[in-house]
N, C-alpha and C. Protein backbone atom coordinates (compact mmCIF):
# COMPACT_ATOMS: atom_id res chain seq x y z
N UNK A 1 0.84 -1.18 0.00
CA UNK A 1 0.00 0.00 0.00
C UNK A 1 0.88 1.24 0.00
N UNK A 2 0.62 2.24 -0.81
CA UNK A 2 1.62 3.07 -1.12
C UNK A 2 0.85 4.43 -0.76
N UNK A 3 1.70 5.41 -0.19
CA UNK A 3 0.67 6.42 0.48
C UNK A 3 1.92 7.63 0.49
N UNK A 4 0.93 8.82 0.17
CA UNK A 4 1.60 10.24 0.19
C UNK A 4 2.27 10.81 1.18
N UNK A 5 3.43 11.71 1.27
CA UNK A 5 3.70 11.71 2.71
C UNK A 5 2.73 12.86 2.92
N UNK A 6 2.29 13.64 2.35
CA UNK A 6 1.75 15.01 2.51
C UNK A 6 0.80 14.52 3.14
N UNK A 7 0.08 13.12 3.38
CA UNK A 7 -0.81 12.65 3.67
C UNK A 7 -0.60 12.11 5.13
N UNK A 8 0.03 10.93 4.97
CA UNK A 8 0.16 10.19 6.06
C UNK A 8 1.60 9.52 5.84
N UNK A 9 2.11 9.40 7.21
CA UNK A 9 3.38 8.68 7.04
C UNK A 9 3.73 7.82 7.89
N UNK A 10 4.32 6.60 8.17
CA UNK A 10 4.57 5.40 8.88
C UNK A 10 5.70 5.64 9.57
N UNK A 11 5.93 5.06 10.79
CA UNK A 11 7.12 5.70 11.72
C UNK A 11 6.69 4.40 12.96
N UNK A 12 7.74 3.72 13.41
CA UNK A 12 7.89 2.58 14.03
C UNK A 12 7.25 1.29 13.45
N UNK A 13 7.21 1.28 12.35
CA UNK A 13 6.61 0.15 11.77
C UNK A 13 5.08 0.36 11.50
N UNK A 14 4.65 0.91 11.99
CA UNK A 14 3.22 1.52 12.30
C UNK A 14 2.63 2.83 11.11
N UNK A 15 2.00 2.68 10.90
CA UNK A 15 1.15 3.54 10.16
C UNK A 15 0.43 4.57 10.90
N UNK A 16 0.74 5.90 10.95
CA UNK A 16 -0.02 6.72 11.47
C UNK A 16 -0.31 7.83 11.13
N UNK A 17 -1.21 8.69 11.48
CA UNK A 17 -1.26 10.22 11.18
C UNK A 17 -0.14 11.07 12.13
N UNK A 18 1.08 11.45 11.37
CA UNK A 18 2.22 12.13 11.63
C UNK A 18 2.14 13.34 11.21
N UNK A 19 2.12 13.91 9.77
CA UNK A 19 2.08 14.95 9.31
C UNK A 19 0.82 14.66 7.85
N UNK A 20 0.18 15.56 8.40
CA UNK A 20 -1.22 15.59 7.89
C UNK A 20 -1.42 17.01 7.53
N UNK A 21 -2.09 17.10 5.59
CA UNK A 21 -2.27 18.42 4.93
C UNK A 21 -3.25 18.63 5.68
N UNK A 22 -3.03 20.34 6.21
CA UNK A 22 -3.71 21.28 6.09
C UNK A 22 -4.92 21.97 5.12
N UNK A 23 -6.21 21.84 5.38
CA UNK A 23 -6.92 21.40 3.99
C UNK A 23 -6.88 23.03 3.50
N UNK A 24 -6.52 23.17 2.26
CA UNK A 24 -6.59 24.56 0.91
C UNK A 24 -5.42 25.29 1.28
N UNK A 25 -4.64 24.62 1.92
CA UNK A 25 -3.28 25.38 2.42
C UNK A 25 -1.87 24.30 1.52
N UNK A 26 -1.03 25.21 1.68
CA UNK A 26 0.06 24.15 1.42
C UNK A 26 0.96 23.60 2.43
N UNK A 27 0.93 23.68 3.77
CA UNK A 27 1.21 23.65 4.83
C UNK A 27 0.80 22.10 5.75
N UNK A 28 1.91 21.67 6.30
CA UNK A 28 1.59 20.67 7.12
C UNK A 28 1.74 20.74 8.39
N UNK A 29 1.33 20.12 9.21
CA UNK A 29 1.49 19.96 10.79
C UNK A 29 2.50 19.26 11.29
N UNK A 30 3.16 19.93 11.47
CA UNK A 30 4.51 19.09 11.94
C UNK A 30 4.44 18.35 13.39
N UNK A 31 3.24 18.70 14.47
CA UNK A 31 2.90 18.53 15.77
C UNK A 31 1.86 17.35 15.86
N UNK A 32 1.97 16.19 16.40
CA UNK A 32 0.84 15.14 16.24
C UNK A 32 -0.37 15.24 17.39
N UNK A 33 -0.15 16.11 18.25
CA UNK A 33 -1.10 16.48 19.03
C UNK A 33 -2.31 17.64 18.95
N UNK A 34 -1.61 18.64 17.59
CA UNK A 34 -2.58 19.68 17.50
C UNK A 34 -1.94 20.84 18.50
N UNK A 35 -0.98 20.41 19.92
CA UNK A 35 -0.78 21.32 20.33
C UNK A 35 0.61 22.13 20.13
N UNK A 36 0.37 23.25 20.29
CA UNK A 36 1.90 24.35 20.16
C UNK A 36 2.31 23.59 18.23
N UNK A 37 1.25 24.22 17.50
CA UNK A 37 1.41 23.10 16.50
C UNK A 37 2.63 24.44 15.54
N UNK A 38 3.05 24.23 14.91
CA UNK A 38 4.57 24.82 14.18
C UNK A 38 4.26 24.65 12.81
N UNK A 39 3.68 25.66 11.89
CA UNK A 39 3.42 24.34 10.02
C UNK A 39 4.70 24.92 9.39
N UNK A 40 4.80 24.06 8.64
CA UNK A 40 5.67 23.91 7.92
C UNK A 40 5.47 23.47 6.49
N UNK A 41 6.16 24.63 5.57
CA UNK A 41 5.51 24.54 3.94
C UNK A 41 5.89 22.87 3.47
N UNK A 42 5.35 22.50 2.72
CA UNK A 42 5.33 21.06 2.39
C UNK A 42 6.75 21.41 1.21
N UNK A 43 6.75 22.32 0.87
CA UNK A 43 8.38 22.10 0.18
C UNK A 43 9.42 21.80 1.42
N UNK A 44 9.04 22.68 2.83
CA UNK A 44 10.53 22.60 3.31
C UNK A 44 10.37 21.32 3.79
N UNK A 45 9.38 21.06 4.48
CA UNK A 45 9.56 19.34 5.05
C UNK A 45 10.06 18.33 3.80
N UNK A 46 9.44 18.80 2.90
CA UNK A 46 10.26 17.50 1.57
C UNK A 46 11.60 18.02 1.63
N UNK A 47 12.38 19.12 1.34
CA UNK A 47 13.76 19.46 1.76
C UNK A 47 14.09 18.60 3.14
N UNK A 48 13.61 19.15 3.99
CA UNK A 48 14.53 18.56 5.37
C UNK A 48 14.77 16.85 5.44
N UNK A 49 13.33 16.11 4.52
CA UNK A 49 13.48 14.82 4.73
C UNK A 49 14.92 14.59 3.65
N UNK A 50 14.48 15.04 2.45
CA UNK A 50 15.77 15.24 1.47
C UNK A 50 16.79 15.20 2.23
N UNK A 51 17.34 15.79 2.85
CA UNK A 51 18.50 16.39 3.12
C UNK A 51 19.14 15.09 4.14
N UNK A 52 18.40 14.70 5.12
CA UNK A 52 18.36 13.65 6.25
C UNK A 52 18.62 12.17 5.50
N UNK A 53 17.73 11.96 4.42
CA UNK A 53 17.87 10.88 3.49
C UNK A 53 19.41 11.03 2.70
N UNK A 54 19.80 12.42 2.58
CA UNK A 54 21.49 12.55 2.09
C UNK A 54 22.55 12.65 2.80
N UNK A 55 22.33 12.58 4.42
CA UNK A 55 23.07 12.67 5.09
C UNK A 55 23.57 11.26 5.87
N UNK A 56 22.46 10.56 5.81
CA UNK A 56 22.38 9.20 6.31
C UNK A 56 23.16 8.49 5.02
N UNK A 57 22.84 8.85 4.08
CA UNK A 57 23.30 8.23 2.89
C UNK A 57 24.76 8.41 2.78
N UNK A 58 25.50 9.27 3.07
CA UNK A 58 26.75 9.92 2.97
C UNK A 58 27.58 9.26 4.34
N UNK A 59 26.76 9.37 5.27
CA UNK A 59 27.16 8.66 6.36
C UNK A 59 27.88 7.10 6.47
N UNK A 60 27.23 6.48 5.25
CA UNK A 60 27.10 5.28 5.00
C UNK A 60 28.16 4.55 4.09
N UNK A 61 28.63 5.86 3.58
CA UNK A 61 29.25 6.05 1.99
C UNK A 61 28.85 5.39 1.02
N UNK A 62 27.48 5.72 0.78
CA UNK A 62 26.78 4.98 -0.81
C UNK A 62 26.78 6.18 -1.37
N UNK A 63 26.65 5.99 -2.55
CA UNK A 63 26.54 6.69 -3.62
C UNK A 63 24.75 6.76 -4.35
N UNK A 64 24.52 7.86 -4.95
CA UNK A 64 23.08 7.93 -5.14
C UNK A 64 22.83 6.29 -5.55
N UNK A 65 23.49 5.80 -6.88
CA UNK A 65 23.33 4.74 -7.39
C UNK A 65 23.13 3.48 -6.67
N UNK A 66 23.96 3.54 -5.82
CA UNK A 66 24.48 2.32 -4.67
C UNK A 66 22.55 2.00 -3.72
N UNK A 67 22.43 3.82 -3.46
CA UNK A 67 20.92 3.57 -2.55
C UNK A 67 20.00 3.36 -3.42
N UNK A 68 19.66 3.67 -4.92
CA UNK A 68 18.62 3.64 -5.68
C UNK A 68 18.73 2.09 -5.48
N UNK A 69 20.02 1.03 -6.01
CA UNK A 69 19.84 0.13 -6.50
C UNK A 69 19.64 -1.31 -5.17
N UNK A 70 20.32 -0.34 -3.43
CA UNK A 70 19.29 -1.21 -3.20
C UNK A 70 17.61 -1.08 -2.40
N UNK A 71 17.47 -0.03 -2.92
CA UNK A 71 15.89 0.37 -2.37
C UNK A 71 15.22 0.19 -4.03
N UNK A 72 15.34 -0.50 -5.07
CA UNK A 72 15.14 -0.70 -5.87
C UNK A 72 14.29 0.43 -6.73
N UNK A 73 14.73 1.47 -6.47
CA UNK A 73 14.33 2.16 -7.41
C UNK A 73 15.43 3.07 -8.85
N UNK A 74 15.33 3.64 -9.26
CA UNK A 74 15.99 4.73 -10.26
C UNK A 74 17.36 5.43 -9.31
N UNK A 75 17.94 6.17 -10.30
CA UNK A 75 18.89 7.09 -9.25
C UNK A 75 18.50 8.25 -9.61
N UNK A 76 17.92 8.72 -10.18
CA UNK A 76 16.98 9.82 -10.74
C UNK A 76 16.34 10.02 -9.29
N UNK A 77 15.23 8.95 -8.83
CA UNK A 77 14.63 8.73 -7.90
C UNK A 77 14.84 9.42 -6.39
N UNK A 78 15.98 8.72 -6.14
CA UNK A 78 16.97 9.10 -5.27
C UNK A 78 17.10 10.24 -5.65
N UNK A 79 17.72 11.30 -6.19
CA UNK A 79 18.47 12.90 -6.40
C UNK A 79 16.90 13.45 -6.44
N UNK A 80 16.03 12.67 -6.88
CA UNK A 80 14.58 13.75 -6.29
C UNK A 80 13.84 13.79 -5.24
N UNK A 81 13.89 12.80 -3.94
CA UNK A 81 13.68 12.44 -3.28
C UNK A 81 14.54 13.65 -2.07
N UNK A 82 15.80 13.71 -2.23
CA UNK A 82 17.17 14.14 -1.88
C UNK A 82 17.17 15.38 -2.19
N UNK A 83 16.32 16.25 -2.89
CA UNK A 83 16.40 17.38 -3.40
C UNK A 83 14.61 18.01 -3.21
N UNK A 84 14.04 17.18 -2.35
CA UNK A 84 12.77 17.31 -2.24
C UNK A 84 11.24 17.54 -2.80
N UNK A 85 11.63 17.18 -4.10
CA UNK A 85 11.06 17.65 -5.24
C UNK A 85 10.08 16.68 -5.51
N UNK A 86 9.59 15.20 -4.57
CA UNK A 86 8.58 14.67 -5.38
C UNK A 86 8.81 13.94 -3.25
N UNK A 87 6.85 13.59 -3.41
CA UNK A 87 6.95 12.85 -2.48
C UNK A 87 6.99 11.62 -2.37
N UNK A 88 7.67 11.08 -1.09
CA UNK A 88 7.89 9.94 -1.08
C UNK A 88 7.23 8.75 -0.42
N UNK A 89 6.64 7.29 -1.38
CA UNK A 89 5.70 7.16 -0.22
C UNK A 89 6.14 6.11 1.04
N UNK A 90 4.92 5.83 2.01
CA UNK A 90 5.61 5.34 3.31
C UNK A 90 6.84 4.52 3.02
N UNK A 91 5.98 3.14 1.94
CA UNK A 91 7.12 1.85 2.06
C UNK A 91 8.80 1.98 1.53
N UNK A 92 8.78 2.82 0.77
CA UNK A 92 9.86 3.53 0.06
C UNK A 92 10.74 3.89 1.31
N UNK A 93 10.47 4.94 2.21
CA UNK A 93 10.57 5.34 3.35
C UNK A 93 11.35 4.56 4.21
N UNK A 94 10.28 3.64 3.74
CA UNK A 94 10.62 2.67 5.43
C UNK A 94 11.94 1.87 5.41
N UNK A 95 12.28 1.30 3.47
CA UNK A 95 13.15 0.67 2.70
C UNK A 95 14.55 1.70 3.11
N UNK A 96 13.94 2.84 2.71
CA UNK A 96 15.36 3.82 2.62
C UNK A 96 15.87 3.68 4.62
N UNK A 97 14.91 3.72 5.27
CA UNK A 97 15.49 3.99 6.52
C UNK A 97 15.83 2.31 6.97
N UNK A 98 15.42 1.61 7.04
CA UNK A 98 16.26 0.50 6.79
C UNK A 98 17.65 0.12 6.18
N UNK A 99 17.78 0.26 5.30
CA UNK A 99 18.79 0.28 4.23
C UNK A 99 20.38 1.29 5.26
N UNK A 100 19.55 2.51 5.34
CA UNK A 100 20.44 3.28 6.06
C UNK A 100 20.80 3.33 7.44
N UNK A 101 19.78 1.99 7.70
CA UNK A 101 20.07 1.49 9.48
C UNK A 101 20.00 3.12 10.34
N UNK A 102 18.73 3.34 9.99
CA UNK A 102 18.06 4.93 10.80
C UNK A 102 16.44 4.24 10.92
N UNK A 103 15.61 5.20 11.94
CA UNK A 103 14.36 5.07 12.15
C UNK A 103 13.80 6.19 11.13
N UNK A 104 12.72 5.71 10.88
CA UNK A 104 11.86 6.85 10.18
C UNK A 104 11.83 7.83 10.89
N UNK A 105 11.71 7.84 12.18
CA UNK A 105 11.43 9.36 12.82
C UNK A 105 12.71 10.12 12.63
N UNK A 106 13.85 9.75 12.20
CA UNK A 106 14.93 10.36 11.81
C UNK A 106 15.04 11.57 11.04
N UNK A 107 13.89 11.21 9.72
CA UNK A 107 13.83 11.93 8.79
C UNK A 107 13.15 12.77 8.70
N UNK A 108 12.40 12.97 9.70
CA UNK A 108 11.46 14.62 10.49
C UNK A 108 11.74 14.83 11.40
N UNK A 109 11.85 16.60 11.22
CA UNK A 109 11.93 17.56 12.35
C UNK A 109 11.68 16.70 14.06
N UNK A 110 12.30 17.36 14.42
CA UNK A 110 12.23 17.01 16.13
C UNK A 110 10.64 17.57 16.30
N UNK A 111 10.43 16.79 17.23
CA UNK A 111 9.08 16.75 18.14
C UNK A 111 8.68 16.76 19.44
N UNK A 112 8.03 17.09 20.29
CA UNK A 112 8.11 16.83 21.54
C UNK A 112 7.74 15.41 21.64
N UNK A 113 8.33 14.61 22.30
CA UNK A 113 7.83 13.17 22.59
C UNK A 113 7.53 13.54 24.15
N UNK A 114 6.24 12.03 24.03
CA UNK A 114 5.52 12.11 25.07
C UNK A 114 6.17 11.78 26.70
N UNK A 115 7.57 11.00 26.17
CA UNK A 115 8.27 11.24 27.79
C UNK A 115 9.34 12.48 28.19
N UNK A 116 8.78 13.64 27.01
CA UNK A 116 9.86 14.91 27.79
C UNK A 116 9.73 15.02 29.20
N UNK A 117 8.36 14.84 29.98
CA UNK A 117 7.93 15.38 31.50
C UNK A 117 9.32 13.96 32.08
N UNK A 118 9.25 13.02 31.46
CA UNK A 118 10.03 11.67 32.27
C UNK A 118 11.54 12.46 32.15
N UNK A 119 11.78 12.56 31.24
CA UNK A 119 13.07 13.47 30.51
C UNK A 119 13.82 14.66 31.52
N UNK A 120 12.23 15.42 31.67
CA UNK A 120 12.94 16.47 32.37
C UNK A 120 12.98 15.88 34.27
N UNK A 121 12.50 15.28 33.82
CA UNK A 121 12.13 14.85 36.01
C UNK A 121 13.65 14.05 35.97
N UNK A 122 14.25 13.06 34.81
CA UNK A 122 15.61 12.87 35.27
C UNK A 122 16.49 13.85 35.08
N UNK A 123 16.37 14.80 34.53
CA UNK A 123 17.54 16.09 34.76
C UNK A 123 17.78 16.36 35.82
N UNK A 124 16.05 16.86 36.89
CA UNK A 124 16.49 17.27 38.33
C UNK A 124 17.40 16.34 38.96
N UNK A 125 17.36 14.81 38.69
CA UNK A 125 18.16 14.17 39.55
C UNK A 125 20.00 14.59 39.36
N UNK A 126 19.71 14.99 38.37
CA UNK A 126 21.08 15.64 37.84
C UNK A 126 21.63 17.14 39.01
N UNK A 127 20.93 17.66 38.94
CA UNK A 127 20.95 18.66 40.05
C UNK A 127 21.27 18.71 41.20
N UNK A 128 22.64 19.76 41.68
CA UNK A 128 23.03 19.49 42.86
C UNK A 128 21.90 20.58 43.82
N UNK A 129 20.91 20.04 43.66
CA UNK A 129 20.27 21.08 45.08
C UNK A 129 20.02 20.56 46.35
N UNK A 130 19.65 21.06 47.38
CA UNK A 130 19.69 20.27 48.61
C UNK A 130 18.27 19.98 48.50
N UNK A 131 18.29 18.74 49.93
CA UNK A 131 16.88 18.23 49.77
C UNK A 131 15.60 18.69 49.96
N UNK A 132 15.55 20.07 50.74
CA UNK A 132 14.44 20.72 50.92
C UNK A 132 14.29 21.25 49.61
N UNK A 133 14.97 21.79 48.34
CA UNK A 133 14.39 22.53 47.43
C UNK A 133 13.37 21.45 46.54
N UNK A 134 14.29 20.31 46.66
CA UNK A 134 13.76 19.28 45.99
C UNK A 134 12.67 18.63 45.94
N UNK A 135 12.19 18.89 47.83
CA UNK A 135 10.85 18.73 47.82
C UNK A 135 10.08 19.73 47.91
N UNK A 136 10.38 20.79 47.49
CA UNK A 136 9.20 22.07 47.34
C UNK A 136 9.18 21.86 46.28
N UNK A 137 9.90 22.12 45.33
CA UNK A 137 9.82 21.43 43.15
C UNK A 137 8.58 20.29 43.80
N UNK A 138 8.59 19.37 44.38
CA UNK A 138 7.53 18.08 44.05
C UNK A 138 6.58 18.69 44.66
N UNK A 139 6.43 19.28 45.86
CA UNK A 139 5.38 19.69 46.35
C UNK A 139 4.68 20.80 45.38
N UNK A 140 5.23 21.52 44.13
CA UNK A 140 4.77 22.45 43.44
C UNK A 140 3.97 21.63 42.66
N UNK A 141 5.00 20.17 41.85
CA UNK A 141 4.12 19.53 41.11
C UNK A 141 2.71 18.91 41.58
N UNK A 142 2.88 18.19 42.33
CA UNK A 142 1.56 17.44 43.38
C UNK A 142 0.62 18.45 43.47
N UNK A 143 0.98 19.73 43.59
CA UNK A 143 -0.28 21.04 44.35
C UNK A 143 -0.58 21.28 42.58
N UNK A 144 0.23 21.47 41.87
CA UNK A 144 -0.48 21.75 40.19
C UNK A 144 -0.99 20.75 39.53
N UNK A 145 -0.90 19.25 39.98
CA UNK A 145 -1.37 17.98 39.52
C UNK A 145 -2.50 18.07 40.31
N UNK A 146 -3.29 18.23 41.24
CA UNK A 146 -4.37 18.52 42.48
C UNK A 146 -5.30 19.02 41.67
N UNK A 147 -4.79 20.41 41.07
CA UNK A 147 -5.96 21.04 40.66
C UNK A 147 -6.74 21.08 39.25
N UNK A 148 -7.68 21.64 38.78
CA UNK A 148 -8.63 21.64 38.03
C UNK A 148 -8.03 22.64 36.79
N UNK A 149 -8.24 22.21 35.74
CA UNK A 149 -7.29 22.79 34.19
C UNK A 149 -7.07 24.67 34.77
N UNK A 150 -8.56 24.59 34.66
CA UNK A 150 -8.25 26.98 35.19
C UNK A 150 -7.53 27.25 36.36
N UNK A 151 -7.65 26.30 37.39
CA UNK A 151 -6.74 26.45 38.55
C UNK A 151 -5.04 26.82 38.52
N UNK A 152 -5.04 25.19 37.42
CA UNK A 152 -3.75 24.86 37.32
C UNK A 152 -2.80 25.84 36.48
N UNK A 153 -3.32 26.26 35.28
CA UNK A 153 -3.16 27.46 34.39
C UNK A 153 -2.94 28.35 34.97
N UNK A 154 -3.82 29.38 35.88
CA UNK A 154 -3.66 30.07 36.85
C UNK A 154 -1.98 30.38 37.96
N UNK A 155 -2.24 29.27 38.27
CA UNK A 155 -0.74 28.48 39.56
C UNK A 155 0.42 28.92 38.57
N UNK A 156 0.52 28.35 37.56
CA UNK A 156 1.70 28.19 36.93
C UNK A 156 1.80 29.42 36.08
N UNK A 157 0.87 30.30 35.87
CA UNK A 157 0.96 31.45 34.87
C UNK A 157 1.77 32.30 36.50
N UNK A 158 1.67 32.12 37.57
CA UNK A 158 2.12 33.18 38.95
C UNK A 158 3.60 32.49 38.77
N UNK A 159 3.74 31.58 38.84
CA UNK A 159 4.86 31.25 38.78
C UNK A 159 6.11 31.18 37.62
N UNK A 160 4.99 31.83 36.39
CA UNK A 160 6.06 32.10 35.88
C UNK A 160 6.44 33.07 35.45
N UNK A 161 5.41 34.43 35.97
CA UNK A 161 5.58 35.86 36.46
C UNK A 161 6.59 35.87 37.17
N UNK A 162 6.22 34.76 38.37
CA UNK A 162 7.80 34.41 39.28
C UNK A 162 9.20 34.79 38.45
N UNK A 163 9.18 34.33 37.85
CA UNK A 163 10.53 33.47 37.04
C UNK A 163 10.79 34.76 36.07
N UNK A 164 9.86 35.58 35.81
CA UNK A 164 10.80 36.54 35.01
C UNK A 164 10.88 37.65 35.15
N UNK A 165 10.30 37.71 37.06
CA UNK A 165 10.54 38.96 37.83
C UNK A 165 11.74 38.92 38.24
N UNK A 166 12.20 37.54 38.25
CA UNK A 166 13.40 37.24 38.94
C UNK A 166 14.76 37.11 37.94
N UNK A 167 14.29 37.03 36.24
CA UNK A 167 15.26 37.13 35.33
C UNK A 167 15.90 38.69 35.44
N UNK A 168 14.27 39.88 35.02
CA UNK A 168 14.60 40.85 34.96
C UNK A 168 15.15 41.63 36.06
N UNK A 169 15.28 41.08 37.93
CA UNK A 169 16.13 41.95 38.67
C UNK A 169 17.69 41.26 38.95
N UNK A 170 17.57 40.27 37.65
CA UNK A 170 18.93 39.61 37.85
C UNK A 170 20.00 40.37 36.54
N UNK A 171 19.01 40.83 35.45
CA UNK A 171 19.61 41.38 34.78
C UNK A 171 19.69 43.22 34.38
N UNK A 172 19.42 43.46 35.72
CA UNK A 172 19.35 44.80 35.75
C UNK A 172 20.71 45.62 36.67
């Protein structure tokens, strides 16, 4: 089954809605949640995948020919693919990121993934602070996890008035 990327694109083996047209626009959603969404013209995302598909490739030291012939297509194929000029569909994709021993998510823009909150909670452990600060940080989270969406919005919009009352008398 062969499918547009402008449409839909496959990423962990899986088929999903990743970057999905914007309908009468030329613009895609680079954000799979809808939120803090970023678009991006459907030329540059075909560039950036281009470019990722030539860098992996170079990485590898194949030559256009070398990847056309074993993702079985043209080398034409390849230099348009690579130059962003035609889209490419999933299984093609999936061949090329195989081939180049990369994940599909390789070949698009960074994203927030859903364990940044896990991400950032092991940084603090990184942190030399003492143990009382450490448990006011959790006690902030627990008291903003407590409350109700307007509450919580609220809490954290003071706190981060906090934070840049405290930039601007640091940089004054």
């Amino acid at each position: 089954m062969s499918m547009n990327i402008s449409n839909k694109i496959g990423y962990n083996y899986k088929i999903v809605e990743f970057y999905h047209q914007k309908p009468h626009d030329n613009k895609v959603d680079s954000n799979i949640n809808g939120k803090g969404v970023k678009l991006m013209e459907k030329a540059e995302l075909l560039n950036f995948i281009g470019n990722k598909i030539k860098d992996y490739r170079l990485k590898k030291k194949y030559s256009q020919a070398d990847l056309a012939k074993l993702i079985g297509v043209t080398n034409t194929s390849v230099s348009e693919y690579e130059r962003g000029k035609v889209n490419i569909d999933a299984d093609t994709l999936f061949q090329i990121a195989d081939v180049l021993e990369a994940k599909v998510d390789d070949f698009f823009p960074a994203r927030k993934s859903d364990s940044e909150p896990i991400d950032l909670m092991n940084e603090f452990r990184n942190i030399n602070l003492d143990a009382k600060y450490l448990l006011m940080f959790k006690e902030m989270f627990d008291k903003a996890n407590s409350m109700n969406e307007e509450e919580r919005k609220k809490y954290l919009d003071s706190l981060k008035l906090t934070i840049e009352f405290h930039d601007k008398l640091r940089n004054n």
